[in-house]
PDB file of N, CA and C in Angstrom:
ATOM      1  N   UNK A   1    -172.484 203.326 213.266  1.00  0.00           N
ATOM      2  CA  UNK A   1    -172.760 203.167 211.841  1.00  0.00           C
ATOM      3  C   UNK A   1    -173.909 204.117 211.477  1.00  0.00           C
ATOM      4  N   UNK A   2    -173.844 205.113 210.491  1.00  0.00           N
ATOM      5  CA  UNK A   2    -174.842 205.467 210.051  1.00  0.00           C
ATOM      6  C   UNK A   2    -175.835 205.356 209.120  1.00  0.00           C
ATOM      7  N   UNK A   3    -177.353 205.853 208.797  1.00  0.00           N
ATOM      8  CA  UNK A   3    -178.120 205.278 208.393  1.00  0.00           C
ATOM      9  C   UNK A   3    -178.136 204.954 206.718  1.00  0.00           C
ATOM     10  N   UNK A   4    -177.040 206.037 206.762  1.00  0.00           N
ATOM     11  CA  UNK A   4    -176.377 206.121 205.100  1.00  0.00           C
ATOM     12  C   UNK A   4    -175.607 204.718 204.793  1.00  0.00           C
ATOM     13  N   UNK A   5    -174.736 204.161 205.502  1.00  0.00           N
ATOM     14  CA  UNK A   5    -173.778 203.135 205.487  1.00  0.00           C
ATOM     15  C   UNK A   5    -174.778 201.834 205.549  1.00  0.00           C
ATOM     16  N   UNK A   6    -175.763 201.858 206.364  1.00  0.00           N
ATOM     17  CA  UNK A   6    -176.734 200.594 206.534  1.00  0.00           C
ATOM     18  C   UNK A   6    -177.424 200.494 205.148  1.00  0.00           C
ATOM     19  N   UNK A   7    -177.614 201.947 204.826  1.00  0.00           N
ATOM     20  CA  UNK A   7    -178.758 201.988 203.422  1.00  0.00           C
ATOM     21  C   UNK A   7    -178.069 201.199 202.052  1.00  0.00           C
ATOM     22  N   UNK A   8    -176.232 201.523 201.949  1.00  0.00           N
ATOM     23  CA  UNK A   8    -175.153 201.656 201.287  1.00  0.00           C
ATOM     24  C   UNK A   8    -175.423 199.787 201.217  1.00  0.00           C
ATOM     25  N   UNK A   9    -175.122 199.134 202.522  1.00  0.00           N
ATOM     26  CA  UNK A   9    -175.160 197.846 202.575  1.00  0.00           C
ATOM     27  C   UNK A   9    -176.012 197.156 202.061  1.00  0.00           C
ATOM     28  N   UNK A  10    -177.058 197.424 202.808  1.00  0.00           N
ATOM     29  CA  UNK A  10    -178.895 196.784 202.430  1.00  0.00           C
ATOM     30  C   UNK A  10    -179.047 196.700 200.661  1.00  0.00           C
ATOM     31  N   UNK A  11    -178.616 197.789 200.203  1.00  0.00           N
ATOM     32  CA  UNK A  11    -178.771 197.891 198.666  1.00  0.00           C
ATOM     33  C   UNK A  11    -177.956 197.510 197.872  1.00  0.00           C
ATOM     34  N   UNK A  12    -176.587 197.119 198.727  1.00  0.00           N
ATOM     35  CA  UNK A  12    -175.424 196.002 197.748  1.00  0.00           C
ATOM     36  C   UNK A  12    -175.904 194.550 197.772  1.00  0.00           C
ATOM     37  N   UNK A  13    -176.555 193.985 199.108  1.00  0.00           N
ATOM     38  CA  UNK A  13    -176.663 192.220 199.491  1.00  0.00           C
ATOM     39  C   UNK A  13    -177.828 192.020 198.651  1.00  0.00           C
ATOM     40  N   UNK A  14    -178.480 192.731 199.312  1.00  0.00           N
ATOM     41  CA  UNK A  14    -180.236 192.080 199.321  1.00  0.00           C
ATOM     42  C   UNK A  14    -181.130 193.502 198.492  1.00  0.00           C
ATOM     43  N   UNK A  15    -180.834 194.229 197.695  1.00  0.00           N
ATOM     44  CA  UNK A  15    -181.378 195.813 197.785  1.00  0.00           C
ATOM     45  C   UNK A  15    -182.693 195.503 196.277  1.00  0.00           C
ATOM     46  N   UNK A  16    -182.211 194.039 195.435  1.00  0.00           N
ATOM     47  CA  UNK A  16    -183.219 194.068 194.458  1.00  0.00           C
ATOM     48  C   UNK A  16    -183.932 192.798 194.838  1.00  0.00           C
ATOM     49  N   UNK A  17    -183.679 191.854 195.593  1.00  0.00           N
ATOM     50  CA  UNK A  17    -184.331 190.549 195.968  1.00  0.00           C
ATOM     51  C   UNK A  17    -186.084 190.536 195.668  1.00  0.00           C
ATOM     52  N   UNK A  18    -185.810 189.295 195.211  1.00  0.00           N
ATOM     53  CA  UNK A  18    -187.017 189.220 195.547  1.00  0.00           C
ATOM     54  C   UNK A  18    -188.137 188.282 195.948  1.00  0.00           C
ATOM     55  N   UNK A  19    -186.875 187.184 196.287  1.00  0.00           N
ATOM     56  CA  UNK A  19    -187.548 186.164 196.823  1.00  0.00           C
ATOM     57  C   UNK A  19    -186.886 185.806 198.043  1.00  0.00           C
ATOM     58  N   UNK A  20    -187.570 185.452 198.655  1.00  0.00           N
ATOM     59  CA  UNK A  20    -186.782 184.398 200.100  1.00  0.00           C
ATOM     60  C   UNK A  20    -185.477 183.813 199.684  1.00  0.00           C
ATOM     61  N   UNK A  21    -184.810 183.550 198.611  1.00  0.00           N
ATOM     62  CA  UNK A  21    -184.078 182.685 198.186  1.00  0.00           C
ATOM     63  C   UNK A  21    -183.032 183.581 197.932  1.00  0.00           C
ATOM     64  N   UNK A  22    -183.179 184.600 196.936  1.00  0.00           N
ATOM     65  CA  UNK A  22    -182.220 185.621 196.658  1.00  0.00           C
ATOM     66  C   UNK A  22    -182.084 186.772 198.192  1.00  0.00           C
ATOM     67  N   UNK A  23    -182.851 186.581 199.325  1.00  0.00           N
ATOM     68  CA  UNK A  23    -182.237 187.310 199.997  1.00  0.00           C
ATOM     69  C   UNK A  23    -181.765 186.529 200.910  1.00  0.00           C
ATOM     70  N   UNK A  24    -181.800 185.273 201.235  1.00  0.00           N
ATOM     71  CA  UNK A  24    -180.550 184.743 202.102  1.00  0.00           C
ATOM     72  C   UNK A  24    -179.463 184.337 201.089  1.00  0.00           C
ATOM     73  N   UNK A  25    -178.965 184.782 200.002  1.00  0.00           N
ATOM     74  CA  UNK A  25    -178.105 184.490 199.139  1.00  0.00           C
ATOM     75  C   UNK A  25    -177.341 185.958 199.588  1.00  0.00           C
ATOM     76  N   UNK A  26    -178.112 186.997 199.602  1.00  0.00           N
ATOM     77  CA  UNK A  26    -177.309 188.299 199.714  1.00  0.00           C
ATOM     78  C   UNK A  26    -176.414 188.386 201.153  1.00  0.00           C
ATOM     79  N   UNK A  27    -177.603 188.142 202.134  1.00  0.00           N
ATOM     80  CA  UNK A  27    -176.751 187.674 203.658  1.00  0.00           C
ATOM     81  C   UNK A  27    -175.818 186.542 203.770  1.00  0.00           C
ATOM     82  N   UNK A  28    -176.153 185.695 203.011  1.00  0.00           N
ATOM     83  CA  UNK A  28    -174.429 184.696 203.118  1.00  0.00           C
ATOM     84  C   UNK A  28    -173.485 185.812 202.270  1.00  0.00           C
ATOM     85  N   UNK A  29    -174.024 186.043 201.092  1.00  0.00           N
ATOM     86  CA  UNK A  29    -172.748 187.122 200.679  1.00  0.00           C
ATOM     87  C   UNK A  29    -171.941 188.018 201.651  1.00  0.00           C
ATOM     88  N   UNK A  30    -172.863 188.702 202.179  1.00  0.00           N
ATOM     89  CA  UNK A  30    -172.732 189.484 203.024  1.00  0.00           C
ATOM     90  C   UNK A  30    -171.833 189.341 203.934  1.00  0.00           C
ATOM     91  N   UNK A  31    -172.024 187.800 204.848  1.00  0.00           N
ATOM     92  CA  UNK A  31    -171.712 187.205 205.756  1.00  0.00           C
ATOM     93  C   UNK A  31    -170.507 186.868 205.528  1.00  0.00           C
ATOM     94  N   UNK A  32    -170.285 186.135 204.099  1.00  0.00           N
ATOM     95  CA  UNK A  32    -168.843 185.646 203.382  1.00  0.00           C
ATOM     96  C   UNK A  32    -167.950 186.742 203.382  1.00  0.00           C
ATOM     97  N   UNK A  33    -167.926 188.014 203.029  1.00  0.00           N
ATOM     98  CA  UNK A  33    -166.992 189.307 202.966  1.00  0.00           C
ATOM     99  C   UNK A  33    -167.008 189.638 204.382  1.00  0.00           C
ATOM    100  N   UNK A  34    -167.819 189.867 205.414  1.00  0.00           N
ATOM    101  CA  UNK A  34    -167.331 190.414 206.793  1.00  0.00           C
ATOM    102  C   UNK A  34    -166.253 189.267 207.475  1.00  0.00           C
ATOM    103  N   UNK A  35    -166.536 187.937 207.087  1.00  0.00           N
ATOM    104  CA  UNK A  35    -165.802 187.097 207.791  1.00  0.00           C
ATOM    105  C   UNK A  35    -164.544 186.387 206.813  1.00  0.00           C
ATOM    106  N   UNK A  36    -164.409 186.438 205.666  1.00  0.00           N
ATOM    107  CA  UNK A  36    -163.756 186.022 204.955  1.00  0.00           C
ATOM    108  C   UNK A  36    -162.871 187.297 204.225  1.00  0.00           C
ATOM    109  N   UNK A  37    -163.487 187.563 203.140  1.00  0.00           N
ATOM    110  CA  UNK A  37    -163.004 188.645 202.043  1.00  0.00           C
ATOM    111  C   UNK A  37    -162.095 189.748 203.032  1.00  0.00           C
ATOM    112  N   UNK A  38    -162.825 190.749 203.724  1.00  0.00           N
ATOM    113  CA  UNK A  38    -162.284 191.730 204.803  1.00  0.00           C
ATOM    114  C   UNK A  38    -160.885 191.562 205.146  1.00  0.00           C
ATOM    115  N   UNK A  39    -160.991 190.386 206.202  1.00  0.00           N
ATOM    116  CA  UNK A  39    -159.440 190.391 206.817  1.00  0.00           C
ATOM    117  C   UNK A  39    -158.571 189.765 205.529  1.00  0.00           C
ATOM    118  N   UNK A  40    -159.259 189.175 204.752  1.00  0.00           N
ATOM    119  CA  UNK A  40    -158.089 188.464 203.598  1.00  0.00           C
ATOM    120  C   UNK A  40    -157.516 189.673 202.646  1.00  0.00           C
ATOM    121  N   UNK A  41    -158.313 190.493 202.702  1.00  0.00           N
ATOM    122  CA  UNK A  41    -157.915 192.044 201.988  1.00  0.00           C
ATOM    123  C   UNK A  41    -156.855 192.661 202.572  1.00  0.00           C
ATOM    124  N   UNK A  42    -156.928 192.312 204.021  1.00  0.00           N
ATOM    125  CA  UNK A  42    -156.206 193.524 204.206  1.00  0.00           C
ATOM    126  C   UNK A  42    -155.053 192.844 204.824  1.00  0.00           C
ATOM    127  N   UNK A  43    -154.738 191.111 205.097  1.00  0.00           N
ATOM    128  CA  UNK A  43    -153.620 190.314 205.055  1.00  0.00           C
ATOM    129  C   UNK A  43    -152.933 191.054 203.218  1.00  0.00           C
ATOM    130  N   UNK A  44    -153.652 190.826 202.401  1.00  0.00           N
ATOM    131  CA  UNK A  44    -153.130 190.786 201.229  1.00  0.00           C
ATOM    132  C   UNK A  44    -152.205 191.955 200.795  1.00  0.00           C
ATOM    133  N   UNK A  45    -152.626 193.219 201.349  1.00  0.00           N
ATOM    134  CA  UNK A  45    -152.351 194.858 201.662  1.00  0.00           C
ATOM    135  C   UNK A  45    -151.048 194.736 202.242  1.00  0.00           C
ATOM    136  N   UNK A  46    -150.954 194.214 203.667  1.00  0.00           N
ATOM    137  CA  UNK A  46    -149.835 194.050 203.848  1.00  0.00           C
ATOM    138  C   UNK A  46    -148.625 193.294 203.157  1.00  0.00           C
ATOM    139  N   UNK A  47    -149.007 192.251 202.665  1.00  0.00           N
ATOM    140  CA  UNK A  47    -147.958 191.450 201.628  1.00  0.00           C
ATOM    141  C   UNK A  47    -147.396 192.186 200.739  1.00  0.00           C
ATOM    142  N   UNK A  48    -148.780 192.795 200.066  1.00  0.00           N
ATOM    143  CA  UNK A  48    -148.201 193.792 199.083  1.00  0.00           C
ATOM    144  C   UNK A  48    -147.576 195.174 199.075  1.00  0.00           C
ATOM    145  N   UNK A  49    -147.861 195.931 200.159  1.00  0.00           N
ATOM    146  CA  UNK A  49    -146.769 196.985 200.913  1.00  0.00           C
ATOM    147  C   UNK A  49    -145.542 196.944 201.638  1.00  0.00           C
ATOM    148  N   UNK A  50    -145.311 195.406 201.512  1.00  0.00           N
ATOM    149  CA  UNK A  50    -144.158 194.151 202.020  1.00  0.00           C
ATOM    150  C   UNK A  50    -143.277 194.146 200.362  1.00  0.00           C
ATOM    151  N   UNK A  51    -144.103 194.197 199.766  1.00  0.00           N
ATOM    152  CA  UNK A  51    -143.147 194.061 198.107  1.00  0.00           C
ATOM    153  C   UNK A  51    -143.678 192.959 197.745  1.00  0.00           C
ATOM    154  N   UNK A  52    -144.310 192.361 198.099  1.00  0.00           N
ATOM    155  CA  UNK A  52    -144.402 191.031 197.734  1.00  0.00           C
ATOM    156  C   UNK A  52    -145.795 190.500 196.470  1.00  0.00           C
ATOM    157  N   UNK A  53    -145.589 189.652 195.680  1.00  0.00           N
ATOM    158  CA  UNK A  53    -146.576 189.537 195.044  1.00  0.00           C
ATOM    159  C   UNK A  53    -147.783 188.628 195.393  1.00  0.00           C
ATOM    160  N   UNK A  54    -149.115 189.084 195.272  1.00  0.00           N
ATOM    161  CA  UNK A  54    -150.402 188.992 195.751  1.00  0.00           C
ATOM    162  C   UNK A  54    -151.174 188.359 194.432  1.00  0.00           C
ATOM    163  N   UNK A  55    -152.172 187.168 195.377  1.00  0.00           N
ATOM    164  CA  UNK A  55    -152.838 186.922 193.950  1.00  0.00           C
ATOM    165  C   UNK A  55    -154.580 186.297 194.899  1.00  0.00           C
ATOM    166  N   UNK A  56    -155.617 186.769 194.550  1.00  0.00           N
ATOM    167  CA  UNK A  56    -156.669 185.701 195.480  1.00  0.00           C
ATOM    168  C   UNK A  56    -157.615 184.639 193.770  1.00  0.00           C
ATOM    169  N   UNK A  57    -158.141 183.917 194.782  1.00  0.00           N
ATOM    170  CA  UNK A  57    -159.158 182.974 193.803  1.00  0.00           C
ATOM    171  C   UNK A  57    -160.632 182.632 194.607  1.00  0.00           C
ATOM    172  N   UNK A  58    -161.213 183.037 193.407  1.00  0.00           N
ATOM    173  CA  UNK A  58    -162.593 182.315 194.074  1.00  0.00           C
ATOM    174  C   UNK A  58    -162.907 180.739 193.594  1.00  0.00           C
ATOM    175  N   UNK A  59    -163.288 179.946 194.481  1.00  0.00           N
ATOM    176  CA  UNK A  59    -163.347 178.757 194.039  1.00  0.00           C
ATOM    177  C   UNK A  59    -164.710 178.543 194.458  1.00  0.00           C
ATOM    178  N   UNK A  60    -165.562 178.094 193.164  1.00  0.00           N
ATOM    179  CA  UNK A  60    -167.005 178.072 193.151  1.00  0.00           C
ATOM    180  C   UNK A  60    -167.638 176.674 192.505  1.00  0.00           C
ATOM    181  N   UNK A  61    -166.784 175.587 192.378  1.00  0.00           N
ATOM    182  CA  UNK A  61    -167.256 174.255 191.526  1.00  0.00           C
ATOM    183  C   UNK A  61    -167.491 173.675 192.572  1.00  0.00           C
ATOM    184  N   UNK A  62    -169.193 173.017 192.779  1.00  0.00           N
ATOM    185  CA  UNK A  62    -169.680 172.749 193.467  1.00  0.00           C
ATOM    186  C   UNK A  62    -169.540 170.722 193.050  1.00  0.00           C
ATOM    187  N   UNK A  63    -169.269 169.904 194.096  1.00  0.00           N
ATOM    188  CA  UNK A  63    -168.093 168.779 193.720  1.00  0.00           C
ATOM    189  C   UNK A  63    -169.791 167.877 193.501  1.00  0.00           C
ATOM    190  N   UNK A  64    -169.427 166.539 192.962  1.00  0.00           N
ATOM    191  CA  UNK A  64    -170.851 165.865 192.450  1.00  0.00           C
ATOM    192  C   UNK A  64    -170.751 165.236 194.334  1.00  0.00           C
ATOM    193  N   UNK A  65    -169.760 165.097 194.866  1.00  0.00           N
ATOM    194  CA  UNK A  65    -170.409 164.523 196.561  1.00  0.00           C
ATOM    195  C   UNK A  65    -171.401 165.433 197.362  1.00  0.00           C
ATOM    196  N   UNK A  66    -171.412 166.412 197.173  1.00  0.00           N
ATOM    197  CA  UNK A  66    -172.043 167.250 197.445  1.00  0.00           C
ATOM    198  C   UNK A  66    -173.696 167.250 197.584  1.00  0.00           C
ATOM    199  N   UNK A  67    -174.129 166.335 196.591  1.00  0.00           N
ATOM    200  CA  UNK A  67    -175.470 166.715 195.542  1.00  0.00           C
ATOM    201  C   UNK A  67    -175.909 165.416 196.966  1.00  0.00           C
ATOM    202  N   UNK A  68    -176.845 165.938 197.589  1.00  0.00           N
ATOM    203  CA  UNK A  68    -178.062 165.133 198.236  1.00  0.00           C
ATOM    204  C   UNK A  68    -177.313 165.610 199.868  1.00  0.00           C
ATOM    205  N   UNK A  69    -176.123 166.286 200.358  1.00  0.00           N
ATOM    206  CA  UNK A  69    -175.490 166.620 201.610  1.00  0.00           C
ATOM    207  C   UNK A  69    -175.783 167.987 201.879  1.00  0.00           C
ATOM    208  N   UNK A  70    -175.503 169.000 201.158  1.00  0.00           N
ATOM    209  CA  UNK A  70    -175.581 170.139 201.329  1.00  0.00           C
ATOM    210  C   UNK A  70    -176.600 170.943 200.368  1.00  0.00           C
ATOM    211  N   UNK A  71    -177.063 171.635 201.051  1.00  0.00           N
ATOM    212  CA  UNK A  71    -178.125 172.508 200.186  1.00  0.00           C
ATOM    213  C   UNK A  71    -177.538 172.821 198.562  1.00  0.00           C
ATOM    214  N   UNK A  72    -178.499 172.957 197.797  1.00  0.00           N
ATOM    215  CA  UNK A  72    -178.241 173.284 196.387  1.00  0.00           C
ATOM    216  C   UNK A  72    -177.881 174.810 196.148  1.00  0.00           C
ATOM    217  N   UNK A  73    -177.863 176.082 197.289  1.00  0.00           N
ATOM    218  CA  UNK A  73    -178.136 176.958 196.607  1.00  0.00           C
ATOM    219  C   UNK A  73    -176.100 177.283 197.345  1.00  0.00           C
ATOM    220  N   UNK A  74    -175.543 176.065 197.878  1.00  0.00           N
ATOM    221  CA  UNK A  74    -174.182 176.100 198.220  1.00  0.00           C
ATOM    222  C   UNK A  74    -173.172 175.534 196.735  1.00  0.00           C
ATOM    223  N   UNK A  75    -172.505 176.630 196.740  1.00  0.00           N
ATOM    224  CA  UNK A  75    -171.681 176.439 195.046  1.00  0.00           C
ATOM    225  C   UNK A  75    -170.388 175.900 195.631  1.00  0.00           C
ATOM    226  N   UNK A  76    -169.657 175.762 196.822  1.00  0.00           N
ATOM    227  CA  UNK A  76    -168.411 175.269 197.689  1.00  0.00           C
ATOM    228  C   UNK A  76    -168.239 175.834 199.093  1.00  0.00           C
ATOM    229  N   UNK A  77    -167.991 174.834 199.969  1.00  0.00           N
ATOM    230  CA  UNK A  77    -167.652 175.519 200.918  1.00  0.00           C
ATOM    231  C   UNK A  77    -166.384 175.860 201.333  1.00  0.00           C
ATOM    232  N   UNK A  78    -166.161 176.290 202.298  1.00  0.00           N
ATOM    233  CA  UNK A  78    -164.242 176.759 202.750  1.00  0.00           C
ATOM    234  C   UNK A  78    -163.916 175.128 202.857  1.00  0.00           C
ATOM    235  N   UNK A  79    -162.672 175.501 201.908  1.00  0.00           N
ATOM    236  CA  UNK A  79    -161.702 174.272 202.036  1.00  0.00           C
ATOM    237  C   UNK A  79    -162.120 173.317 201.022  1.00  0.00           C
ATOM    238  N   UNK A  80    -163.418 173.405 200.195  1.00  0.00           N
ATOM    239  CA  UNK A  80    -163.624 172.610 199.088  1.00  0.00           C
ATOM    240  C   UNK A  80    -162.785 171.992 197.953  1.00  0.00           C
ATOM    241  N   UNK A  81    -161.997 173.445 197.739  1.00  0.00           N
ATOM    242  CA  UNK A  81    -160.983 173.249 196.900  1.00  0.00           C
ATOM    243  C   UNK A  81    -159.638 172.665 197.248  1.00  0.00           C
ATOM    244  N   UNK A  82    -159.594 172.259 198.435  1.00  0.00           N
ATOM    245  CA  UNK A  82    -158.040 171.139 198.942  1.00  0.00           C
ATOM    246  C   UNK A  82    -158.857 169.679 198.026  1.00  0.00           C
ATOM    247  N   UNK A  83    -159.100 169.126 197.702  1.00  0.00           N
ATOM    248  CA  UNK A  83    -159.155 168.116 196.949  1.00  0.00           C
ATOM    249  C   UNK A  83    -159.409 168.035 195.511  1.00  0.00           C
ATOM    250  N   UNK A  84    -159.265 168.951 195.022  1.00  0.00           N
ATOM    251  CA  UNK A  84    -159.193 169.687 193.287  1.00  0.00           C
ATOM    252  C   UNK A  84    -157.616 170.065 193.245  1.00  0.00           C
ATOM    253  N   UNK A  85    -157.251 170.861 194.406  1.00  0.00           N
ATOM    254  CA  UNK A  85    -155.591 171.760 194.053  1.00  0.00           C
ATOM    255  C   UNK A  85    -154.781 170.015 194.762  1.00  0.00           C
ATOM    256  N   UNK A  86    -154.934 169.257 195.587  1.00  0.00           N
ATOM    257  CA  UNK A  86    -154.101 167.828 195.817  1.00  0.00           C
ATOM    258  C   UNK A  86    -154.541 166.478 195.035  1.00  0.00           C
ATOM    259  N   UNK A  87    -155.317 166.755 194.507  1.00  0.00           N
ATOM    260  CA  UNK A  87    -155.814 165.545 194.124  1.00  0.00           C
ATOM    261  C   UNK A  87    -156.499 164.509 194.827  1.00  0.00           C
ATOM    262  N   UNK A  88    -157.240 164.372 195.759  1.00  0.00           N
ATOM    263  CA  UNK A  88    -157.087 164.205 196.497  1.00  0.00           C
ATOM    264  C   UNK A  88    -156.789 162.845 197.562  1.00  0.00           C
ATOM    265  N   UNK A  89    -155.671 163.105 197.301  1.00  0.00           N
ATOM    266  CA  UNK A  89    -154.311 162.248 198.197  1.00  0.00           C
ATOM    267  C   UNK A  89    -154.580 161.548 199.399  1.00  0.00           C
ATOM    268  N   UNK A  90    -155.544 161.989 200.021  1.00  0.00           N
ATOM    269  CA  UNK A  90    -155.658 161.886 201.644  1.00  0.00           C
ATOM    270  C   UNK A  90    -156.804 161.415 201.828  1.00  0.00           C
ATOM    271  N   UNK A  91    -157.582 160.885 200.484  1.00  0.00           N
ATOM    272  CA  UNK A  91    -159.044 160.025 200.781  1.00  0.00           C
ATOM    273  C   UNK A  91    -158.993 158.483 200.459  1.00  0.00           C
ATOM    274  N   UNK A  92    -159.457 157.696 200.750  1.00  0.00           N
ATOM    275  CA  UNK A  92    -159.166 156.496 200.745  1.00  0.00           C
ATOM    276  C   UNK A  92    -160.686 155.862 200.230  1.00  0.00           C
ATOM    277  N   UNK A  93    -160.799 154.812 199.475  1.00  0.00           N
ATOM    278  CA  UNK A  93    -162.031 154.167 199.482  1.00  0.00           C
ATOM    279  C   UNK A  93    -163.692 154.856 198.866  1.00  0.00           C
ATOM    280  N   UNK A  94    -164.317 154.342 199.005  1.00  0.00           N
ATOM    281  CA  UNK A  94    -165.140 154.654 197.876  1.00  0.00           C
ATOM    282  C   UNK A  94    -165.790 156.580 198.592  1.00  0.00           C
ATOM    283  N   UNK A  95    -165.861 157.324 198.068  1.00  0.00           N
ATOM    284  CA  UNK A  95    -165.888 158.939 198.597  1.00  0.00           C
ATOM    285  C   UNK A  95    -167.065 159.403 197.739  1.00  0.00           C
TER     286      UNK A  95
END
Protein backbone atom coordinates (compact mmCIF):
# COMPACT_ATOMS: atom_id res chain seq x y z
CA UNK A 1 0.00 0.00 0.00
CA UNK A 2 1.29 3.28 -0.65
CA UNK A 3 1.69 6.37 1.31
CA UNK A 4 -0.69 8.09 -1.14
CA UNK A 5 -3.52 5.35 -0.63
CA UNK A 6 -3.03 5.48 3.38
CA UNK A 7 -3.16 9.43 3.06
CA UNK A 8 -6.42 8.83 0.47
CA UNK A 9 -7.96 6.67 3.49
CA UNK A 10 -6.93 8.61 6.69
CA UNK A 11 -8.67 11.71 5.03
CA UNK A 12 -12.00 9.86 3.98
CA UNK A 13 -12.65 8.07 7.89
CA UNK A 14 -11.15 10.23 10.32
CA UNK A 15 -9.27 13.23 8.07
CA UNK A 16 -11.56 16.24 9.85
CA UNK A 17 -12.26 14.64 13.43
CA UNK A 18 -12.06 16.10 16.08
CA UNK A 19 -12.90 14.48 18.90
CA UNK A 20 -12.30 11.02 20.35
CA UNK A 21 -15.84 10.34 19.39
CA UNK A 22 -15.87 11.34 15.73
CA UNK A 23 -12.72 9.38 15.22
CA UNK A 24 -13.79 6.01 16.39
CA UNK A 25 -16.96 6.73 14.34
CA UNK A 26 -14.63 7.04 11.19
CA UNK A 27 -12.81 3.56 12.09
CA UNK A 28 -16.09 1.68 12.59
CA UNK A 29 -16.92 3.30 9.22
CA UNK A 30 -13.99 2.28 8.00
CA UNK A 31 -14.17 -1.09 9.53
CA UNK A 32 -17.99 -1.46 8.26
CA UNK A 33 -16.86 -1.07 4.31
CA UNK A 34 -13.62 -3.39 4.54
CA UNK A 35 -15.77 -6.08 6.12
CA UNK A 36 -19.18 -5.48 4.95
CA UNK A 37 -19.74 -2.90 1.96
CA UNK A 38 -16.45 -4.41 -0.16
CA UNK A 39 -17.36 -8.00 -0.66
CA UNK A 40 -21.21 -6.97 -0.84
CA UNK A 41 -20.09 -4.74 -3.87
CA UNK A 42 -18.60 -6.93 -5.60
CA UNK A 43 -21.28 -10.08 -4.82
CA UNK A 44 -23.62 -7.34 -6.29
CA UNK A 45 -21.20 -6.83 -9.64
CA UNK A 46 -21.52 -10.19 -10.27
CA UNK A 47 -25.41 -10.43 -10.10
CA UNK A 48 -25.45 -7.64 -12.16
CA UNK A 49 -23.01 -8.84 -15.03
CA UNK A 50 -25.30 -12.08 -14.48
CA UNK A 51 -28.29 -9.76 -15.90
CA UNK A 52 -29.80 -9.71 -12.97
CA UNK A 53 -31.38 -6.90 -11.01
CA UNK A 54 -29.46 -5.38 -7.94
CA UNK A 55 -30.71 -3.27 -5.21
CA UNK A 56 -28.69 -2.58 -1.48
CA UNK A 57 -30.24 -0.74 1.78
CA UNK A 58 -28.85 0.84 4.58
CA UNK A 59 -30.71 0.18 7.64
CA UNK A 60 -29.95 2.76 10.37
CA UNK A 61 -33.21 2.92 12.94
CA UNK A 62 -31.77 2.39 16.04
CA UNK A 63 -34.82 0.02 17.90
CA UNK A 64 -36.11 1.66 21.56
CA UNK A 65 -34.57 -2.11 23.09
CA UNK A 66 -31.55 -0.96 22.39
CA UNK A 67 -31.45 2.29 24.65
CA UNK A 68 -29.51 1.27 28.06
CA UNK A 69 -27.69 -2.29 25.99
CA UNK A 70 -25.65 -0.91 23.46
CA UNK A 71 -23.70 2.17 23.20
CA UNK A 72 -25.55 5.34 21.92
CA UNK A 73 -23.19 6.27 19.26
CA UNK A 74 -24.59 2.50 17.59
CA UNK A 75 -27.55 3.53 15.03
CA UNK A 76 -28.17 -0.72 14.26
CA UNK A 77 -26.35 -3.50 14.25
CA UNK A 78 -26.06 -6.47 11.49
CA UNK A 79 -29.24 -8.19 11.45
CA UNK A 80 -31.21 -5.39 13.30
CA UNK A 81 -33.44 -5.08 10.64
CA UNK A 82 -34.86 -8.98 10.64
CA UNK A 83 -37.45 -7.80 13.14
CA UNK A 84 -38.75 -4.53 11.27
CA UNK A 85 -38.70 -6.54 7.55
CA UNK A 86 -40.73 -9.97 9.76
CA UNK A 87 -42.39 -8.43 12.19
CA UNK A 88 -41.13 -9.89 14.49
CA UNK A 89 -42.59 -13.40 14.42
CA UNK A 90 -40.01 -15.32 16.29
CA UNK A 91 -40.09 -13.29 19.69
CA UNK A 92 -42.24 -14.31 22.30
CA UNK A 93 -43.11 -12.43 25.61
CA UNK A 94 -42.34 -9.27 26.98
CA UNK A 95 -38.89 -8.02 24.54
Amino acid sequence: ITSEVVDSVYKEYIGDAESPAQIRDGLLDAMGDVYFVISAVEVARYHRDAGNPVYFYEFQHRTSSAEGVVPEFVKADHGAEIAFVFGKPFLAGEV
